[in-house]
Protein backbone atom coordinates (compact mmCIF):
# COMPACT_ATOMS: atom_id res chain seq x y z
CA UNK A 1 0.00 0.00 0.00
CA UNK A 2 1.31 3.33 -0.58
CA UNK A 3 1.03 6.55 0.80
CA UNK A 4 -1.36 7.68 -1.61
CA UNK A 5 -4.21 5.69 -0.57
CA UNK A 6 -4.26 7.17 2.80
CA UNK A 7 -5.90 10.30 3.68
CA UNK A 8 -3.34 12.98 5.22
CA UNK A 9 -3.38 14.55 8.93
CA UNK A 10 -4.66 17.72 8.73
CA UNK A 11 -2.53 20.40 10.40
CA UNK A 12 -3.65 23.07 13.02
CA UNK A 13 -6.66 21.10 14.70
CA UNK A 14 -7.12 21.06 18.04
CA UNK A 15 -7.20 17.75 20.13
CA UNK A 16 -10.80 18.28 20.74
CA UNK A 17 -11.41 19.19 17.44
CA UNK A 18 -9.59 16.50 15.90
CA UNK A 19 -11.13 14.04 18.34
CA UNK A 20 -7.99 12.57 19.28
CA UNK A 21 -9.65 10.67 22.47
CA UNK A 22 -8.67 7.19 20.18
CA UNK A 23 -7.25 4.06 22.01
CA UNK A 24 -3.80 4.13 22.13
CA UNK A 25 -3.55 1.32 19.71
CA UNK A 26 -4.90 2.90 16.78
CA UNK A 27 -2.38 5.85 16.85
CA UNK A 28 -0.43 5.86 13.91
CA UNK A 29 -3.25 4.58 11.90
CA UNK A 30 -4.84 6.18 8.87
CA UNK A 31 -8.44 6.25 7.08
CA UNK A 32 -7.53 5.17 3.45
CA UNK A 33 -8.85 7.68 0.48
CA UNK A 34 -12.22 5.59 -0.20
CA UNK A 35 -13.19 5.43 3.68
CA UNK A 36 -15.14 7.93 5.65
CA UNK A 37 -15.02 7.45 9.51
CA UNK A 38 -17.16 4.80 9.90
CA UNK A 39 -15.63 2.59 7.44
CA UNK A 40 -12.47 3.03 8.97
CA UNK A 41 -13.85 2.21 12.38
CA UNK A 42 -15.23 -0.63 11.30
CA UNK A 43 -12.10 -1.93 9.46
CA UNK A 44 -9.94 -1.03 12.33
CA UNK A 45 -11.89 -2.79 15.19
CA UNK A 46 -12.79 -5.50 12.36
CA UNK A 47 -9.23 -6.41 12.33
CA UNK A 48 -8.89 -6.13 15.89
CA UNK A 49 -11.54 -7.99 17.60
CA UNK A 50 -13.42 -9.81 14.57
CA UNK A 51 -16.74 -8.15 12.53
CA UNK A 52 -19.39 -6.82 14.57
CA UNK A 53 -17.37 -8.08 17.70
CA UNK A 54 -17.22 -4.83 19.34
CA UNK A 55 -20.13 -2.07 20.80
CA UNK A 56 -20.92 0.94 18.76
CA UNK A 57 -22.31 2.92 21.50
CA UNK A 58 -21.47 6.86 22.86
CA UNK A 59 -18.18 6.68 24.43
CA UNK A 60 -17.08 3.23 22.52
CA UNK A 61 -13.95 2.87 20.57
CA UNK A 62 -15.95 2.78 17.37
CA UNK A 63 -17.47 6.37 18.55
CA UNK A 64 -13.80 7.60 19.03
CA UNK A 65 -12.07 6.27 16.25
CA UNK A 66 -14.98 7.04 13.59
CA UNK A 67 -15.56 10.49 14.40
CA UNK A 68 -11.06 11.10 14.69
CA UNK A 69 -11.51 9.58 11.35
CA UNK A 70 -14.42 12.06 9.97
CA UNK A 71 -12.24 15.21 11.54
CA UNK A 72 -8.71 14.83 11.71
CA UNK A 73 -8.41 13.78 8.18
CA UNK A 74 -8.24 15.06 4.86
């Protein structure tokens, strides 16, 4: 995979508004080109704990990780 089919960081958002609350483990991860947040959640935690194997809820790591995805990317 190349860098091309990852979406960049975007630069100058705060923490908050970047939603950077994610578990530590997927730092250093990024939402490929195609994906929007949800999509990326759901690959990330797919990979992690198995499809659907995981709760979507306020607060959960989905929440986190889709809406870092939707914000701190570009």
């Amino acid at each position: 995979r190349t860098d091309n089919m990852y979406k960049k960081t975007k630069t100058g958002l705060s923490p908050k508004d970047a939603a950077k609350d994610v578990p530590s483990w997927a730092k250093g991860q990024r939402p490929l080109t195609t994906e929007n947040g949800r999509q990326f959640a759901e690959r990330l935690l797919g990979e992690k704990y198995g499809v659907g194997n995981y709760p979507t809820g306020p607060g959960s790591e989905f929440n986190k990780i889709k809406k870092w995805g939707d914000r701190a990317f570009e």
